[in-house]
Structure formats: C-alpha cells, structure tokens
Protein backbone atom coordinates (compact mmCIF):
# COMPACT_ATOMS: atom_id res chain seq x y z
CA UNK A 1 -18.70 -20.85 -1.30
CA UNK A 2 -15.86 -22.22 0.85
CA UNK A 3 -13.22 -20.80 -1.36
CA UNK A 4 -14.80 -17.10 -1.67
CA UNK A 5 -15.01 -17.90 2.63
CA UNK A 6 -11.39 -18.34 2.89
CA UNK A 7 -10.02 -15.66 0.58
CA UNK A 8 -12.58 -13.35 2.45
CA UNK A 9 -11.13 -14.39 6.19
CA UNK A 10 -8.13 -14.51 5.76
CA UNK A 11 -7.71 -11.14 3.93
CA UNK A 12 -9.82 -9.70 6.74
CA UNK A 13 -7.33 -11.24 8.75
CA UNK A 14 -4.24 -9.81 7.08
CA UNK A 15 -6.13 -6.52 7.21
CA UNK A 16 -6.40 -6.81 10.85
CA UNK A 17 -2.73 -7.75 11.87
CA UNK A 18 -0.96 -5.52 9.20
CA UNK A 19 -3.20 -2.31 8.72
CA UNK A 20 -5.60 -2.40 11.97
CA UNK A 21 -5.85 1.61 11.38
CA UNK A 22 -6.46 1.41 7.44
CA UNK A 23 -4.67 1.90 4.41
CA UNK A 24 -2.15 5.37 5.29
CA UNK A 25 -3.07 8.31 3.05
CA UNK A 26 -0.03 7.77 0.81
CA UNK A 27 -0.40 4.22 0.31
CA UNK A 28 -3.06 4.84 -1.95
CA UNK A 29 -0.30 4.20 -4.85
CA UNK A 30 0.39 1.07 -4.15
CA UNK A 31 -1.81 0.08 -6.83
CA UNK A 32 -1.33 2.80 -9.15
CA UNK A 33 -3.45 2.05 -12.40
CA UNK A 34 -6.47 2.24 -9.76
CA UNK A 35 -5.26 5.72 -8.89
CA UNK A 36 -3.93 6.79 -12.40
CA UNK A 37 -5.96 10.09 -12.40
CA UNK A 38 -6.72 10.83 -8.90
CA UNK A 39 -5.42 10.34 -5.51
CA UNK A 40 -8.30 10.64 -2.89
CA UNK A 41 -7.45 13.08 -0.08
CA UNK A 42 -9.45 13.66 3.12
CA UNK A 43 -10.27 17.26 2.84
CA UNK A 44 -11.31 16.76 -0.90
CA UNK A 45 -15.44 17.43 -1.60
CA UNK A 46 -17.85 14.45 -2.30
CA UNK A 47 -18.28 15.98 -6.06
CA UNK A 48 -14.30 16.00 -6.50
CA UNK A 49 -14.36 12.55 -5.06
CA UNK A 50 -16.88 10.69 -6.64
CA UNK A 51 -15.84 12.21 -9.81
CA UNK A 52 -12.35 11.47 -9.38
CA UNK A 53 -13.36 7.89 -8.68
CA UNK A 54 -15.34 7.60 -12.05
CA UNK A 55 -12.34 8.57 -13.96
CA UNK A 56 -10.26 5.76 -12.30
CA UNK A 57 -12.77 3.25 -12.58
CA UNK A 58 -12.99 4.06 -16.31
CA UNK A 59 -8.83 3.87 -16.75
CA UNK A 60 -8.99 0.34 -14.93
CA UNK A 61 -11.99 -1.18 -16.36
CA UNK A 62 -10.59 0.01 -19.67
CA UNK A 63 -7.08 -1.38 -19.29
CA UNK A 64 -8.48 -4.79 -17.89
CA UNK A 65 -10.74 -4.72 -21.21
CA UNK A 66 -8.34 -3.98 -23.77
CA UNK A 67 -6.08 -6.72 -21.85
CA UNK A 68 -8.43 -9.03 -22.44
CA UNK A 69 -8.88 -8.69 -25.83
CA UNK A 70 -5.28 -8.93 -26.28
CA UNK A 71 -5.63 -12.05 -24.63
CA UNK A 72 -8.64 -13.14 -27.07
CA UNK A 73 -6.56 -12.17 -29.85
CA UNK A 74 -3.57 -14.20 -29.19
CA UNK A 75 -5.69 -17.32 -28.13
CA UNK A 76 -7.93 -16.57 -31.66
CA UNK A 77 -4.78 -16.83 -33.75
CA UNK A 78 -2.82 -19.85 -31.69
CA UNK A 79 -0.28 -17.34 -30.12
CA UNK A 80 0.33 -19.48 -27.60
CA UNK A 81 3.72 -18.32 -26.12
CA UNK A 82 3.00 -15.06 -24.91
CA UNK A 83 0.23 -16.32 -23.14
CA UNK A 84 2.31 -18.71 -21.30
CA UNK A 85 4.73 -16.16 -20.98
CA UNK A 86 2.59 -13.85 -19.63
CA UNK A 87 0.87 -16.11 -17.14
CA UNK A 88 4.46 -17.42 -15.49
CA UNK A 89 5.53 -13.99 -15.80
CA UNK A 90 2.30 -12.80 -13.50
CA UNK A 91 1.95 -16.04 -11.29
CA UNK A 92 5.70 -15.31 -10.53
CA UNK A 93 4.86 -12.06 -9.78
CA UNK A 94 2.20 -13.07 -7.17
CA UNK A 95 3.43 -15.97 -5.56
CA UNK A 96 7.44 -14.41 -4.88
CA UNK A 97 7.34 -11.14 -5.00
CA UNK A 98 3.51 -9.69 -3.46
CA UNK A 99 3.26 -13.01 -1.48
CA UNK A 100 7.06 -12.50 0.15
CA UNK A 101 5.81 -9.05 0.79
CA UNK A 102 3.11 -10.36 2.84
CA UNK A 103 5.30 -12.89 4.66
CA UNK A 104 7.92 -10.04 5.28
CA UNK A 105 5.53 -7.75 6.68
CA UNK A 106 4.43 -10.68 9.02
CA UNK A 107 7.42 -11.80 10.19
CA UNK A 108 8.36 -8.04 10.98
CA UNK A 109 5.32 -7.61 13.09
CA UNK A 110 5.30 -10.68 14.71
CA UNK A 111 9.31 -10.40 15.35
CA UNK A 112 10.06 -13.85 14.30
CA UNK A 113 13.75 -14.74 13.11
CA UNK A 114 14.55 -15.86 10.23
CA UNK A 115 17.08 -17.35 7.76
CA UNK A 116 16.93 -14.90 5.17
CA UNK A 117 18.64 -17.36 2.49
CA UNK A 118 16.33 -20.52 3.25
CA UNK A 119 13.58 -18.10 3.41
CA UNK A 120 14.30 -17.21 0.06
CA UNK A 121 14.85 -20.14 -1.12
CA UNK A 122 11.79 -21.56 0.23
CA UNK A 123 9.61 -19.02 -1.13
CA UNK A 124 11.48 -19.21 -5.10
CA UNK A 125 10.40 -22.97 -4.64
CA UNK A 126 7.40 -21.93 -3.77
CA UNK A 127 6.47 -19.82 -6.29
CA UNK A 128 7.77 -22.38 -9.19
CA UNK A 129 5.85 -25.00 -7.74
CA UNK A 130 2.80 -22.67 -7.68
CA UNK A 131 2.78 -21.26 -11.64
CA UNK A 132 4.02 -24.82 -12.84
CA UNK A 133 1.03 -26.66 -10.89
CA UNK A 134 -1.24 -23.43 -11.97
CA UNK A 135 -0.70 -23.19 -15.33
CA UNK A 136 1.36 -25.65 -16.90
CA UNK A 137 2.25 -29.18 -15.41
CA UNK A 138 -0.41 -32.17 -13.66
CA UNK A 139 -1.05 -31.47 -10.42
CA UNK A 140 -3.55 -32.50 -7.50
CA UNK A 141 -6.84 -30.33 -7.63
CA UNK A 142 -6.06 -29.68 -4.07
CA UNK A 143 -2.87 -28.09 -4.56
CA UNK A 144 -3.84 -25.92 -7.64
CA UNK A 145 -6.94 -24.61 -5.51
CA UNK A 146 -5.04 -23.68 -2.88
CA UNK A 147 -2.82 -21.36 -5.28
CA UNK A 148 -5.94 -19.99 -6.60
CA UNK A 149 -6.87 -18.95 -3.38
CA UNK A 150 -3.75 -17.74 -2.47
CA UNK A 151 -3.62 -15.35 -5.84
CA UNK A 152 -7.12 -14.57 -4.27
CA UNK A 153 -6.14 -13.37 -0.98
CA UNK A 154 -2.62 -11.82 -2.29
CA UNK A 155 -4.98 -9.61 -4.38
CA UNK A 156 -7.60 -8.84 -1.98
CA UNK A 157 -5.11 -7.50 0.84
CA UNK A 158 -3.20 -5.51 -2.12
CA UNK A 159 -7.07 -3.86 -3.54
CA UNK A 160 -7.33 -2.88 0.62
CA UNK A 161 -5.09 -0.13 -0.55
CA UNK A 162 -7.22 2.00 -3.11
CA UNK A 163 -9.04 4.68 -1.65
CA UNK A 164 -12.67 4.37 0.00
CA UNK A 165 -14.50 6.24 -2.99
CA UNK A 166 -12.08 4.81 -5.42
CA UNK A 167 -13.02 0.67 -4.29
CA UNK A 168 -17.00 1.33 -4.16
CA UNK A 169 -17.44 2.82 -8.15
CA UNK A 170 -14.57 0.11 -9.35
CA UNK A 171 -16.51 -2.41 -7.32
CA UNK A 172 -19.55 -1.47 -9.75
CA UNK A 173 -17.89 -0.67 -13.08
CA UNK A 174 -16.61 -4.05 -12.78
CA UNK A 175 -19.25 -5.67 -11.93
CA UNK A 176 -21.24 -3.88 -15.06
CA UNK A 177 -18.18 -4.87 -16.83
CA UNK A 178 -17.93 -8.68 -15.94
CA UNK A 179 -22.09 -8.96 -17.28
CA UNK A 180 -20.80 -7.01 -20.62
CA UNK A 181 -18.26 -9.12 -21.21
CA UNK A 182 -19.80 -12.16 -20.60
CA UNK A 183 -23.14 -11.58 -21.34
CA UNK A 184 -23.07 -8.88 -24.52
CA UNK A 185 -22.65 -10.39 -27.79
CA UNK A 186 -18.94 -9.83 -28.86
CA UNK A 187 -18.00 -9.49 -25.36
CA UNK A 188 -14.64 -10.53 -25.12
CA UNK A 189 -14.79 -13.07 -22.35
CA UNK A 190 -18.13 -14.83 -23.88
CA UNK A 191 -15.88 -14.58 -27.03
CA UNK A 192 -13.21 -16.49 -25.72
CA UNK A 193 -14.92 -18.97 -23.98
CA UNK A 194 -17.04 -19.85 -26.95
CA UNK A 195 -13.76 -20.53 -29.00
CA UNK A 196 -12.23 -22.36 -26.16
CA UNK A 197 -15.29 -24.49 -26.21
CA UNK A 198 -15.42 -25.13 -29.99
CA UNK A 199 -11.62 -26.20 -29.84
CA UNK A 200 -12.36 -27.72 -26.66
CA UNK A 201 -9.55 -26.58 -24.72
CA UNK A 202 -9.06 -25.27 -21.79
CA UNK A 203 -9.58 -21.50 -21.01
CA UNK A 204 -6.35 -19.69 -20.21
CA UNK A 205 -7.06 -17.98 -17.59
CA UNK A 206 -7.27 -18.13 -13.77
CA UNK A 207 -10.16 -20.68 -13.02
CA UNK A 208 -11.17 -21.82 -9.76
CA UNK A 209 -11.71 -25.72 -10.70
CA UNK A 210 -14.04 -28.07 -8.57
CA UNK A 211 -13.36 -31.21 -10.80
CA UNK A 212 -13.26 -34.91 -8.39
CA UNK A 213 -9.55 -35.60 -7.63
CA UNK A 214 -9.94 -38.31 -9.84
CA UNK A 215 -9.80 -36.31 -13.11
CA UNK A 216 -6.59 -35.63 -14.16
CA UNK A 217 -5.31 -31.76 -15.05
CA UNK A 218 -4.63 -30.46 -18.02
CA UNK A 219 -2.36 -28.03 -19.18
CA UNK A 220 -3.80 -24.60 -19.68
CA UNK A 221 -2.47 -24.21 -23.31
CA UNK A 222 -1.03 -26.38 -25.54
C-alpha cells in the first residue's frame, strides 16, 4: 500500500503545483493514442462524449493488447534482444526525457537557477542508473523501488492530461482488460507468466518487487 500511497501523493502534488486549474483544453494531446479518435471539447453533448470516449478506450486497450502479445511472442520464442531493447529504449524515455520535463516545469515555476549542463548531466546519469538498476544489472531493492515508483508517478501526472470522459471509460476498459488478460484462458499476461514460471525466470516487465534486501536481483532477461 505504501508504494500505490506515494505515487498517489505525490502526483496529486505535481497536479497541484503545475496544473492547479486542470489540464488546458489543448493539452488533451499530450497523450495522443488516448485521444486517437476524439478530442473532448466543452460544448460537445454527453452522447458525443461518452461515445467518443468508448472509441478511445477501445484504440488504447487494443494497442496495449496487441503490445503485449508482441511481447509474449518474443519472450515464447527466446527473442530476447528486442525486449531489452525495448525496455532501455522506454525506461530511457521515462526517466530523461518525461522526468526532465517534470523537473523543467518545476524549476520554471519555482524560479530556481540552474546549471543547464550539470543539470543535464545529472539527469543522463540518472536515467542510466535507473534502466540499468531496473532492468538489467544487481541493484539494492530500495533503489529499484524507488524507480518503479518514479515510472509510477511520471505516468500518473502525464494520464492527468486525457480528457475527463476520456480517463473514467479507459479507467474501466482497463480494468475489464487487466481481469481478461490475467484471468481468461489464453490471456496474454496469464500466458506469459505461466511460461515465465515453467522456465522459471523472471517476468519482463515492470514489477513492483517486495523481496528482503537480502535476496539478491536478478536480471530481467537473460
């Protein structure tokens, strides 16, 4: 529960300081495959809306799905590079570029100054530091969870952008989503973690671990 407490304060947090008004009409693009069909505006009806809404949920839930059995696919068959690829390439993604967003838009509002070169610097090394202790290298449980909840919070703040109608149906086709896949036979996340378990190996994939300190880490993939 701690974790989920965290991510949830300090988004609200983020929220508070950056966008104390809400999201701006137009910013509803930030996070375009949410918005691939339809782009909420105020004066639109509650049928235009909600339908609207179901469309995006559908495109999202369908392009996280067909993801992850891309993912399946490549773990099924011992494609291991492109999953590593794929998980620097989006840990790199999150930790530089959306968290050094963040920071920027923090520093801006709180009118700090800064060196713009050791800022950068500091932030590359942190974002190495983060996908190698994430994904591929030992690392303390401590420091890997606190990545986690970083990618947690960087996404939360980001989602704070998708319209009101838009969040509540993707909040529910996910959720009906997450049970399918988990829960339905040949659902690609019970698939995978069934073969991860008769290979025993690790899932790749973002996991929030709780293991004792004592354990040591392994690498997500091989």
């Amino acid at each position: 529960a701690a974790p989920v407490s965290v991510c949830m304060l300090a988004t609200v947090c983020l929220v508070r300081t950056l966008i104390p008004a809400g999201a701006p009409e137009g910013a509803q693009s930030t996070v375009r495959i949410a918005t691939a069909y339809y782009q909420e505006h105020a004066g639109d009806s509650t049928g235009t809306k909600l339908g609207g809404a179901l469309v995006n949920a559908l495109i999202f839930v369908a392009a996280i799905g067909g993801m992850t059995f891309v993912l399946f696919l490549l773990y099924k068959y011992r494609c291991y590079r492109p999953i590593q690829a794929y998980f620097a390439l989006a840990g790199f993604s999150i930790f530089f570029t959306l968290t050094g967003t963040l920071l920027v838009e923090l520093i801006q509002h709180w009118g700090l100054h800064v060196d713009w070169v050791s800022f950068t610097f500091a932030l590359y090394n942190f974002a190495v530091v983060g996908v190698l202790a994430t994904f591929f290298s030992p690392a303390p449980m401590t420091l890997k969870q606190g990545y986690l909840i970083v990618t947690g919070v960087v996404t939360a703040f980001i989602f704070t952008f998708i319209p009101e109608w838009t969040t509540w149906v993707l909040l529910v086709a996910m959720a009906l989503y997450d049970v399918a896949a988990v829960l339905a036979p040949g659902g690609p996340l019970k698939a995978l973690v069934e073969l991860a378990q008769e290979r025993d190996e690790p899932i790749p994939a973002l996991v929030y671990e709780t293991r004792g300190e004592q354990e040591r880490y392994e690498p997500s993939l091989p």
